[in-house]
PDB file of N, CA and C in Angstrom:
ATOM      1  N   UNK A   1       0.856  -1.183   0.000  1.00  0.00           N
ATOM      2  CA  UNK A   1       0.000   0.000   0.000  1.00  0.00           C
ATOM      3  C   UNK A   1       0.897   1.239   0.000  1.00  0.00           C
ATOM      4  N   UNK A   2       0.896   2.280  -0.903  1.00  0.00           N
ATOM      5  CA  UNK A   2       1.569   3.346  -0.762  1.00  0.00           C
ATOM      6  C   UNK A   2       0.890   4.650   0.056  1.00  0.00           C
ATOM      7  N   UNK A   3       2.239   5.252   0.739  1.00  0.00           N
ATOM      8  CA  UNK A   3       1.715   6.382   1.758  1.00  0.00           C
ATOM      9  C   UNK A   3       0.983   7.327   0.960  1.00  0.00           C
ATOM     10  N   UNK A   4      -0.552   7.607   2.067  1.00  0.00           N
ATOM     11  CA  UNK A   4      -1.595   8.454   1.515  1.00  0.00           C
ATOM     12  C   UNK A   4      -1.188   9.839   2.119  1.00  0.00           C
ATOM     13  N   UNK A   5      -0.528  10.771   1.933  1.00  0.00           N
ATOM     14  CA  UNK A   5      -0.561  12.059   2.737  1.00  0.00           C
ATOM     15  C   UNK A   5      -1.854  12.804   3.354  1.00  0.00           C
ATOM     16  N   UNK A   6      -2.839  12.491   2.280  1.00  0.00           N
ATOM     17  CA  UNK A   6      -3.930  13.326   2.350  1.00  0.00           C
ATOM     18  C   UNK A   6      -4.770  12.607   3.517  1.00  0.00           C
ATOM     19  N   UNK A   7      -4.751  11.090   3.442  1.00  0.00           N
ATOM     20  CA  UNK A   7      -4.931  10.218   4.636  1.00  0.00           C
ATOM     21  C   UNK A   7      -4.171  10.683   6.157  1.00  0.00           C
ATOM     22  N   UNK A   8      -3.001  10.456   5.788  1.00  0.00           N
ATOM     23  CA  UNK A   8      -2.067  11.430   7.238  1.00  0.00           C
ATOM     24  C   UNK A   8      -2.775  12.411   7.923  1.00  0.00           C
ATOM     25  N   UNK A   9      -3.023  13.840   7.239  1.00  0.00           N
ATOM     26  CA  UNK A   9      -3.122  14.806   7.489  1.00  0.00           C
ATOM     27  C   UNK A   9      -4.956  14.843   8.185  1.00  0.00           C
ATOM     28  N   UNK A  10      -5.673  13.961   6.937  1.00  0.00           N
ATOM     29  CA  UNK A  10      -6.930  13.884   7.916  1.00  0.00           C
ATOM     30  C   UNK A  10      -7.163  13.185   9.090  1.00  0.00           C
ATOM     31  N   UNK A  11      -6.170  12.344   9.210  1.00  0.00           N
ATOM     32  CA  UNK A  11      -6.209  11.446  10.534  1.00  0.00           C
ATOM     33  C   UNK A  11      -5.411  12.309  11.549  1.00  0.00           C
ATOM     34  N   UNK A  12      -4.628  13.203  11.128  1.00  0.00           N
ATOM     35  CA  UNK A  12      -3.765  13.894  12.525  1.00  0.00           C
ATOM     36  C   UNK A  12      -4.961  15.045  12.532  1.00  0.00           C
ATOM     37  N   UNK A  13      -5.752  15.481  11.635  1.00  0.00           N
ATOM     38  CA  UNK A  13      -6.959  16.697  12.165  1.00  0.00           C
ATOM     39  C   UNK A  13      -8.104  15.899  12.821  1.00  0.00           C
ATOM     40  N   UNK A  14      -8.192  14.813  12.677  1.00  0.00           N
ATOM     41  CA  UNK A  14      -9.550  14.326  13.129  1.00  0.00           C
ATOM     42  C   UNK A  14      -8.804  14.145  14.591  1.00  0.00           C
ATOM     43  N   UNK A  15      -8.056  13.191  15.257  1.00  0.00           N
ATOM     44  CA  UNK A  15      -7.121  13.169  16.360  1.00  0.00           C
ATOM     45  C   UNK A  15      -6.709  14.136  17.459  1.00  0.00           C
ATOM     46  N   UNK A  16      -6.752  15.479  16.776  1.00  0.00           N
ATOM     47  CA  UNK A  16      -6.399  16.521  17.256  1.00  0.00           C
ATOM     48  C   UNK A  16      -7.595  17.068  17.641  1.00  0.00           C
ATOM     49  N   UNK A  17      -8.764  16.751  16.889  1.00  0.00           N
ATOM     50  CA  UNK A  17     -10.028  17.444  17.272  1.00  0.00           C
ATOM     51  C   UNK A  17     -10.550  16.289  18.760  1.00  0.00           C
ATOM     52  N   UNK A  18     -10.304  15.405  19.020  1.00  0.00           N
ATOM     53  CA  UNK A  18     -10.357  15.154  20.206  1.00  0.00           C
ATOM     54  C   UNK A  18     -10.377  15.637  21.576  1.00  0.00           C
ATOM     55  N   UNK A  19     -11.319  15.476  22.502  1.00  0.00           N
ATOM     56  CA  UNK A  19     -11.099  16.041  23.903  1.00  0.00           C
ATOM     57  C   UNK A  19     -10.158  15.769  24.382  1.00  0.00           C
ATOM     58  N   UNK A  20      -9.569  16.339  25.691  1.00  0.00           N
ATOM     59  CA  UNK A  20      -8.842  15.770  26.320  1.00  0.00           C
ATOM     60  C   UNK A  20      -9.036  14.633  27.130  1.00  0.00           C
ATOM     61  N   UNK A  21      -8.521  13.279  27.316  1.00  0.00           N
ATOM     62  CA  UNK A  21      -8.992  12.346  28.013  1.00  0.00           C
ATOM     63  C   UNK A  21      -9.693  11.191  27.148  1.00  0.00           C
ATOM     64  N   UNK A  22     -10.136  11.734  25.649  1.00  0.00           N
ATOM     65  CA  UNK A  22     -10.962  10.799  24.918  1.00  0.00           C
ATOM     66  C   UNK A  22     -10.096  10.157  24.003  1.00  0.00           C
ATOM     67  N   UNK A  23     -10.547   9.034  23.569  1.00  0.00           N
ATOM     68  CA  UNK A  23      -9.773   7.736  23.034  1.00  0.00           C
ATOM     69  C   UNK A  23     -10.756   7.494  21.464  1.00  0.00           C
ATOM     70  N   UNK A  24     -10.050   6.893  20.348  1.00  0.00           N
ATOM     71  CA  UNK A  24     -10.848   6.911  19.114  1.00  0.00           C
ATOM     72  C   UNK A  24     -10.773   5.588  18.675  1.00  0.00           C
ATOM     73  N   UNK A  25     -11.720   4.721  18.356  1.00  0.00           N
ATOM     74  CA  UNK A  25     -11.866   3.291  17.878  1.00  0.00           C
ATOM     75  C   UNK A  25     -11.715   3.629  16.828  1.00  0.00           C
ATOM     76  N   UNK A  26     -10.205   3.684  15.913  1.00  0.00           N
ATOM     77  CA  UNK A  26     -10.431   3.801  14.942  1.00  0.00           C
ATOM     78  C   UNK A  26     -11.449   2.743  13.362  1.00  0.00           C
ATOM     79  N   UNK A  27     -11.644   3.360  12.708  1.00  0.00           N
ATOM     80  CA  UNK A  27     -12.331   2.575  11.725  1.00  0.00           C
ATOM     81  C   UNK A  27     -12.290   3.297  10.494  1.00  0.00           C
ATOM     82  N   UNK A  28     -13.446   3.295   9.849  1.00  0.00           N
ATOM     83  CA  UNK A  28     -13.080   4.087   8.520  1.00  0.00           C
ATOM     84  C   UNK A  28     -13.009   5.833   8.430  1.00  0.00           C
ATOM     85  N   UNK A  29     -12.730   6.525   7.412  1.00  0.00           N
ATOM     86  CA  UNK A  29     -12.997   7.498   7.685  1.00  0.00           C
ATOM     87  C   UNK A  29     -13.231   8.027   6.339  1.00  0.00           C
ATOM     88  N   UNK A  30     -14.094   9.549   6.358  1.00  0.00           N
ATOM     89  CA  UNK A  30     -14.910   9.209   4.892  1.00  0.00           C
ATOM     90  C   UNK A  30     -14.366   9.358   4.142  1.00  0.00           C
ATOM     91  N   UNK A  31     -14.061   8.711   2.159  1.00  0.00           N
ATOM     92  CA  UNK A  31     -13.340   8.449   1.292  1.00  0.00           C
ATOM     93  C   UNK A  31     -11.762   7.849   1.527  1.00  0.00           C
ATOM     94  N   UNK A  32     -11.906   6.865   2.721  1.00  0.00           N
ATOM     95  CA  UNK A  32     -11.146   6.023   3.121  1.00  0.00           C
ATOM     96  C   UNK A  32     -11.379   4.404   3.539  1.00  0.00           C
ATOM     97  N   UNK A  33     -10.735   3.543   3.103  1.00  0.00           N
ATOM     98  CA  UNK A  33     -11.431   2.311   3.818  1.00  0.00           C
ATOM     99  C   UNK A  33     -10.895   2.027   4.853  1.00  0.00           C
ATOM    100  N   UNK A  34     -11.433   1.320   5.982  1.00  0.00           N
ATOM    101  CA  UNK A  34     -10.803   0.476   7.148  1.00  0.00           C
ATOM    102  C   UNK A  34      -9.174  -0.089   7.130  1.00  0.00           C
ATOM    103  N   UNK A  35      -8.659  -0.396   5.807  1.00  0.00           N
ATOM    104  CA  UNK A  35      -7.143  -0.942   5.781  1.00  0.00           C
ATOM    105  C   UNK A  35      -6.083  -0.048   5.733  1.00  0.00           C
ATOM    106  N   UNK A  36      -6.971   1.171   4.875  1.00  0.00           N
ATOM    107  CA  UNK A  36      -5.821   2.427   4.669  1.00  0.00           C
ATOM    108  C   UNK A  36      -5.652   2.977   5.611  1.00  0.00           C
ATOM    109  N   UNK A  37      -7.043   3.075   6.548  1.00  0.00           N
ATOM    110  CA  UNK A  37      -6.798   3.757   8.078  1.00  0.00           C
ATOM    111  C   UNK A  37      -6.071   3.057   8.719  1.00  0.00           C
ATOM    112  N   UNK A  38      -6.135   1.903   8.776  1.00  0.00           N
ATOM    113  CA  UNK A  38      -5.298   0.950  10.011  1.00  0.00           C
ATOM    114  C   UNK A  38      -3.893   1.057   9.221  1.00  0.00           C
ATOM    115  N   UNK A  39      -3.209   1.127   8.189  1.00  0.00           N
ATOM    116  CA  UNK A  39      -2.140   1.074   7.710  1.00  0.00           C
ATOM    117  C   UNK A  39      -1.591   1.993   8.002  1.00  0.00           C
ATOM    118  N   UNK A  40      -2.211   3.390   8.116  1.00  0.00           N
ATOM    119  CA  UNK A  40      -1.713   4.634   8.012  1.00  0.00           C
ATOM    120  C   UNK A  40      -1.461   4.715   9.449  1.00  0.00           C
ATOM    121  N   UNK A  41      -2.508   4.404  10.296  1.00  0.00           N
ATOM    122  CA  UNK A  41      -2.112   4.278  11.832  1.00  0.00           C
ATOM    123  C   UNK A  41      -0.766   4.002  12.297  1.00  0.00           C
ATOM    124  N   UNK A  42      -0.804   2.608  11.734  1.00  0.00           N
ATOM    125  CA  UNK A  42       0.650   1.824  12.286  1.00  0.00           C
ATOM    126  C   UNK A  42       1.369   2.711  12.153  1.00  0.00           C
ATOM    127  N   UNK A  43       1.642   3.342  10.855  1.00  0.00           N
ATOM    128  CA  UNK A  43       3.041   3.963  10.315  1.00  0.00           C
ATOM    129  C   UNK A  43       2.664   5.387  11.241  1.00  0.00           C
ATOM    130  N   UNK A  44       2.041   6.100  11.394  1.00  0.00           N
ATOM    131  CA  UNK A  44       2.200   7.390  12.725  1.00  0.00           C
ATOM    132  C   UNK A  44       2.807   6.530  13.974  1.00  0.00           C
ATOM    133  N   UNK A  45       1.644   5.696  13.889  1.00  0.00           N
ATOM    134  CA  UNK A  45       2.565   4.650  15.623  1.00  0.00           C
ATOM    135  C   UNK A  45       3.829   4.553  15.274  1.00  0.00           C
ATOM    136  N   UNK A  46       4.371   4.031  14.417  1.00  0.00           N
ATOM    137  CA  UNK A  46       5.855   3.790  14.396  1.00  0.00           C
ATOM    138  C   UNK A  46       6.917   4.799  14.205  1.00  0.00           C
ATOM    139  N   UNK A  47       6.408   5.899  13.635  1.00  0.00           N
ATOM    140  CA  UNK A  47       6.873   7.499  13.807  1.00  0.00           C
ATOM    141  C   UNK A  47       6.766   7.993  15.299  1.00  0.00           C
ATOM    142  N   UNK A  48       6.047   7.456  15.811  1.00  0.00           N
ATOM    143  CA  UNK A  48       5.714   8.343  17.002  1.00  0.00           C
ATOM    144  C   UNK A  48       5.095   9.060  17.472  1.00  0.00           C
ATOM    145  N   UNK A  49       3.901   9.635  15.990  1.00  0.00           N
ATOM    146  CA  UNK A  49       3.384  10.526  16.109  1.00  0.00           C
ATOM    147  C   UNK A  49       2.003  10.307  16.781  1.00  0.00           C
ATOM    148  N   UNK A  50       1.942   9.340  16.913  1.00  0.00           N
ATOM    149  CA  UNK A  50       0.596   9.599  18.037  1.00  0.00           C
ATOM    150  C   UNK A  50       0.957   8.085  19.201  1.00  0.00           C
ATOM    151  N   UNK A  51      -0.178   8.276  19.864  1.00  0.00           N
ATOM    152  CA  UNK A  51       0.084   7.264  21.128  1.00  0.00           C
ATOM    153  C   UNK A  51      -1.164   6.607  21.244  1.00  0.00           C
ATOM    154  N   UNK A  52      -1.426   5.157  20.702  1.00  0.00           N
ATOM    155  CA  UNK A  52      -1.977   4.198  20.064  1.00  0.00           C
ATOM    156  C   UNK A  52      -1.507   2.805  20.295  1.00  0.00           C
ATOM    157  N   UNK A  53      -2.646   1.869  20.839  1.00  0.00           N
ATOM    158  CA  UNK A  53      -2.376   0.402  20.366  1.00  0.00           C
ATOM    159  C   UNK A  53      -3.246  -0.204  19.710  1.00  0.00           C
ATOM    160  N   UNK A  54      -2.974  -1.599  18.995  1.00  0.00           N
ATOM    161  CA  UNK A  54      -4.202  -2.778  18.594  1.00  0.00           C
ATOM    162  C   UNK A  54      -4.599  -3.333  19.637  1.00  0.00           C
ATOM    163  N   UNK A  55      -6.446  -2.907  19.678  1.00  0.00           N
ATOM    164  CA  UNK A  55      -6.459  -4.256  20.526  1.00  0.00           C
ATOM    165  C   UNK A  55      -7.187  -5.320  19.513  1.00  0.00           C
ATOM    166  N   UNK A  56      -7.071  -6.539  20.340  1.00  0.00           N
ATOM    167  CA  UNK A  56      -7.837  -7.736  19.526  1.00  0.00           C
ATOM    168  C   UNK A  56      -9.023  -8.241  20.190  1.00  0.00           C
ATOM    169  N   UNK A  57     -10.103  -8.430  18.802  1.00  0.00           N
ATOM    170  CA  UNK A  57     -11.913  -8.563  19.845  1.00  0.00           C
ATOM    171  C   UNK A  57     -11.688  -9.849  20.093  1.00  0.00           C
ATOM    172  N   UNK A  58     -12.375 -10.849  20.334  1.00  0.00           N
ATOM    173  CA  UNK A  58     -12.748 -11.550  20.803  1.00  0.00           C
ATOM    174  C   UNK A  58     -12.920 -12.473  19.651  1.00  0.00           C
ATOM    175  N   UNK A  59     -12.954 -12.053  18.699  1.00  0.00           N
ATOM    176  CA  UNK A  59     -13.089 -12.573  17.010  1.00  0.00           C
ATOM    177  C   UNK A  59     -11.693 -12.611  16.334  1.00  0.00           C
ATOM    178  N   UNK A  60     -10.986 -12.139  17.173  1.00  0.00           N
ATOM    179  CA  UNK A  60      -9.640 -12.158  16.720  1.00  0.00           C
ATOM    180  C   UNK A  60      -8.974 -10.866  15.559  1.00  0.00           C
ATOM    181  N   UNK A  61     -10.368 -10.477  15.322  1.00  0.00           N
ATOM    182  CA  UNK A  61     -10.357  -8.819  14.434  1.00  0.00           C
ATOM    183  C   UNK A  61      -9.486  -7.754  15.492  1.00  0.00           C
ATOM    184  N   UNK A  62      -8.843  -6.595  14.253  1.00  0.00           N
ATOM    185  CA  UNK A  62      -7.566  -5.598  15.178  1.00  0.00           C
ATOM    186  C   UNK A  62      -8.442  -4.315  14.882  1.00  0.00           C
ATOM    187  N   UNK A  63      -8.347  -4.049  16.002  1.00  0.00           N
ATOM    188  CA  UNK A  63      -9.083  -2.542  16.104  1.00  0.00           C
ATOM    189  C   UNK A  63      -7.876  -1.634  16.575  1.00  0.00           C
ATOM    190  N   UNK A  64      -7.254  -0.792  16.140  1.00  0.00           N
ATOM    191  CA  UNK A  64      -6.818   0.295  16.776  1.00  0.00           C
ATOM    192  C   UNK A  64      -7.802   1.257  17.687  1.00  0.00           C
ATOM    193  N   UNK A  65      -6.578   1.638  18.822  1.00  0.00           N
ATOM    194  CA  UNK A  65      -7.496   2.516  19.876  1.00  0.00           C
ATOM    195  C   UNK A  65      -6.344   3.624  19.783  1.00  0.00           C
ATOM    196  N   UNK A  66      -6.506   4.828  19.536  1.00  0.00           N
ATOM    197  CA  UNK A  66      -6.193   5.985  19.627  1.00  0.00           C
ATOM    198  C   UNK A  66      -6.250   6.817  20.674  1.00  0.00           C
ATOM    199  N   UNK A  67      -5.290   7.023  21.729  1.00  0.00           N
ATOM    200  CA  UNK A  67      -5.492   8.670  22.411  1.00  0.00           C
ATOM    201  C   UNK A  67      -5.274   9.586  22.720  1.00  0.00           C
ATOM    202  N   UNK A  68      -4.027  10.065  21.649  1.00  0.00           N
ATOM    203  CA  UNK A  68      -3.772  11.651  21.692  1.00  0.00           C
ATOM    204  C   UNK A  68      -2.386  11.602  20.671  1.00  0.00           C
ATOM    205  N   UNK A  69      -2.145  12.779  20.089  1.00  0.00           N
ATOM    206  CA  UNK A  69      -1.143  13.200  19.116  1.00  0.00           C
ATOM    207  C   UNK A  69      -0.285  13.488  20.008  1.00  0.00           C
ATOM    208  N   UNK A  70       0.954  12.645  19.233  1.00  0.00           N
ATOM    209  CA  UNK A  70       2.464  13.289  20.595  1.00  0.00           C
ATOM    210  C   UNK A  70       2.791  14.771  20.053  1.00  0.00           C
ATOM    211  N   UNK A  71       3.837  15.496  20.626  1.00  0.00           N
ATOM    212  CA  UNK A  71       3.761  16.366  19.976  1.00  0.00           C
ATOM    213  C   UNK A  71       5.199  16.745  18.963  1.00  0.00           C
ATOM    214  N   UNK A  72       5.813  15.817  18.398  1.00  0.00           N
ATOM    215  CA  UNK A  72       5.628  15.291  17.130  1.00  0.00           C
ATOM    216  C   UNK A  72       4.473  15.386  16.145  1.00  0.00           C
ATOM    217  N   UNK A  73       3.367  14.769  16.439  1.00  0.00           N
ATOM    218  CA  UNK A  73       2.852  14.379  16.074  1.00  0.00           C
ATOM    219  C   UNK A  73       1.754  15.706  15.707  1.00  0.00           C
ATOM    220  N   UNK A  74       1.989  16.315  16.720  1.00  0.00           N
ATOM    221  CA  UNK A  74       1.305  18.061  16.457  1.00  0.00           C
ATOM    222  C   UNK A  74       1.948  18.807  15.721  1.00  0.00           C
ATOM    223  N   UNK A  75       3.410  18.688  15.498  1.00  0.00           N
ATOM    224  CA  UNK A  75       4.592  19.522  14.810  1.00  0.00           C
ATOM    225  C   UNK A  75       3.927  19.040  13.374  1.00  0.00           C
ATOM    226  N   UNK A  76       4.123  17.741  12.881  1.00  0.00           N
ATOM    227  CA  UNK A  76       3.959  17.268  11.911  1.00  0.00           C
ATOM    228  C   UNK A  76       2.552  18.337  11.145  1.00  0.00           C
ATOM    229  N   UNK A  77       1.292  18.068  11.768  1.00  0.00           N
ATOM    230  CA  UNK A  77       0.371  18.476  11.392  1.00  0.00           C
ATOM    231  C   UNK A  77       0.763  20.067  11.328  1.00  0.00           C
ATOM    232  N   UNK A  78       1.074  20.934  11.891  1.00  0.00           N
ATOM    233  CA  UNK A  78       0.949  22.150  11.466  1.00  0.00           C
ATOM    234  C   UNK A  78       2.245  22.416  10.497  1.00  0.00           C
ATOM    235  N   UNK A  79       2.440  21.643  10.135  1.00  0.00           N
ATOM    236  CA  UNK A  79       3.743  21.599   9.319  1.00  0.00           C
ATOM    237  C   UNK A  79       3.147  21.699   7.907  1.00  0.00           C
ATOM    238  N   UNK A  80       2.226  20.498   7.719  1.00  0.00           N
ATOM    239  CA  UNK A  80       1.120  20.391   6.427  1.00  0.00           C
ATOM    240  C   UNK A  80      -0.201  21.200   6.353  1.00  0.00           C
ATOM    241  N   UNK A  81      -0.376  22.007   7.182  1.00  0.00           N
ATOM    242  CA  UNK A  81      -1.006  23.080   7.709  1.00  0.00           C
ATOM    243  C   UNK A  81      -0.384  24.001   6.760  1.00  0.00           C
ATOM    244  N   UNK A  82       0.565  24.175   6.942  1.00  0.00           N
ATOM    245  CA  UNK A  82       1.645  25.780   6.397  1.00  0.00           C
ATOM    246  C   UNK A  82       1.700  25.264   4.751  1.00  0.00           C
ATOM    247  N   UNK A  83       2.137  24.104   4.516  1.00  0.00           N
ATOM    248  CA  UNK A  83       2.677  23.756   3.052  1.00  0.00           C
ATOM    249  C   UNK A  83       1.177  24.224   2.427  1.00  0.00           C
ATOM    250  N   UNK A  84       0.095  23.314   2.965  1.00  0.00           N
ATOM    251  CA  UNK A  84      -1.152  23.458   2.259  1.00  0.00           C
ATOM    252  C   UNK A  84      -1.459  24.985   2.098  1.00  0.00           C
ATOM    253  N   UNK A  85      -1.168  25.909   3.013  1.00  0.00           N
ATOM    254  CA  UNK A  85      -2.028  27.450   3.267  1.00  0.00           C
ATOM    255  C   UNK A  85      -0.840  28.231   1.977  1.00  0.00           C
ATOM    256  N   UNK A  86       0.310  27.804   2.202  1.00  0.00           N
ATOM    257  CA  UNK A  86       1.399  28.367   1.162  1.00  0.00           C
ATOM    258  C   UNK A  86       1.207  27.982  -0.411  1.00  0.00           C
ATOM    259  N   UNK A  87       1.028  26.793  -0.866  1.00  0.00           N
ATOM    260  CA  UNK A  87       0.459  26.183  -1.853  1.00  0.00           C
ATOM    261  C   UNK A  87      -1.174  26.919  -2.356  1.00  0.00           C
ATOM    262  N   UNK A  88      -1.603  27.263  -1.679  1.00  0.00           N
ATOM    263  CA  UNK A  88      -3.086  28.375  -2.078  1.00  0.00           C
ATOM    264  C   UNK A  88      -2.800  29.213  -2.214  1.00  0.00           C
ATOM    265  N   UNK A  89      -1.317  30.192  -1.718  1.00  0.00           N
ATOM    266  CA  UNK A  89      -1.562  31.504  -1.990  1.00  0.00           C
ATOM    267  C   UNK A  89      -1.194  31.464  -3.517  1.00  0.00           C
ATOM    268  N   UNK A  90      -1.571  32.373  -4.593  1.00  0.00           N
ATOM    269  CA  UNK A  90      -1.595  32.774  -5.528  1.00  0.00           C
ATOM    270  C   UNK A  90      -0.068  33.351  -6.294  1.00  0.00           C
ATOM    271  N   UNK A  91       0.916  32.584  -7.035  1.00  0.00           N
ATOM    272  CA  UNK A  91       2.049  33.522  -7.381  1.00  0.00           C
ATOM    273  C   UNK A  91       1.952  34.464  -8.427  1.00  0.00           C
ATOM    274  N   UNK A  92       2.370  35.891  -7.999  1.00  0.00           N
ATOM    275  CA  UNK A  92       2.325  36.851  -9.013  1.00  0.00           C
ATOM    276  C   UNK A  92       3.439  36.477 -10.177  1.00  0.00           C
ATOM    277  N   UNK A  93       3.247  37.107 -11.332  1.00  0.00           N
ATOM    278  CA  UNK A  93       3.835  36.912 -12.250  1.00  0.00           C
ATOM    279  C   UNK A  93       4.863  38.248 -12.559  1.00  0.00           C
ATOM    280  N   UNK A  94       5.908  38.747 -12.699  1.00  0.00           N
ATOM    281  CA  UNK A  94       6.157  40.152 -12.543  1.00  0.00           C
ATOM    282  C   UNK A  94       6.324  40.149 -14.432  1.00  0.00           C
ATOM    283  N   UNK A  95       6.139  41.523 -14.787  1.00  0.00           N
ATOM    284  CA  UNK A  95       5.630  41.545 -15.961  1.00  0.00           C
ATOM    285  C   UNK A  95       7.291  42.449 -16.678  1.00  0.00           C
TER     286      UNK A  95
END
């Protein structure tokens, strides 16, 4: 599976929009399926950028549990924050 950025970036805004204290079962998220989310997970887990485990149901199915962006993991996001807001502004052309 190749890295989704656009996946990244919505999973570190959805994460971040979290309370304090609250935890996220992850699953799908919209114009994403269940594998890309769990794939994309791991690889922040293994960056560091957030603080996350699998658990396993009872069915033997892996659910990630999510509960909070390290802050790494906050750097990262306002990082793609800036590229994205810089990338919109408009370049003049000098004549």
């Amino acid at each position: 599976m190749k890295r989704d950025w656009g996946l990244i970036r919505d999973l570190l805004e959805h994460l971040e929009s979290l309370g304090f204290g609250q935890h996220w079962e992850a699953r799908e998220l919209p114009g994403h399926c269940r594998e890309a989310v769990a794939y994309h997970l791991q690889l922040l887990n293994q960056a560091q950028l957030l603080c996350g485990s699998v658990q396993h149901s009872w069915t033997g199915q892996e659910q990630w549990v999510v509960h909070h962006l390290t802050l790494a993991g906050h750097d990262l996001l306002d990082r793609l924050r800036q590229e994205s807001a810089a990338a919109a502004v408009p370049v003049r052309k000098s004549a």
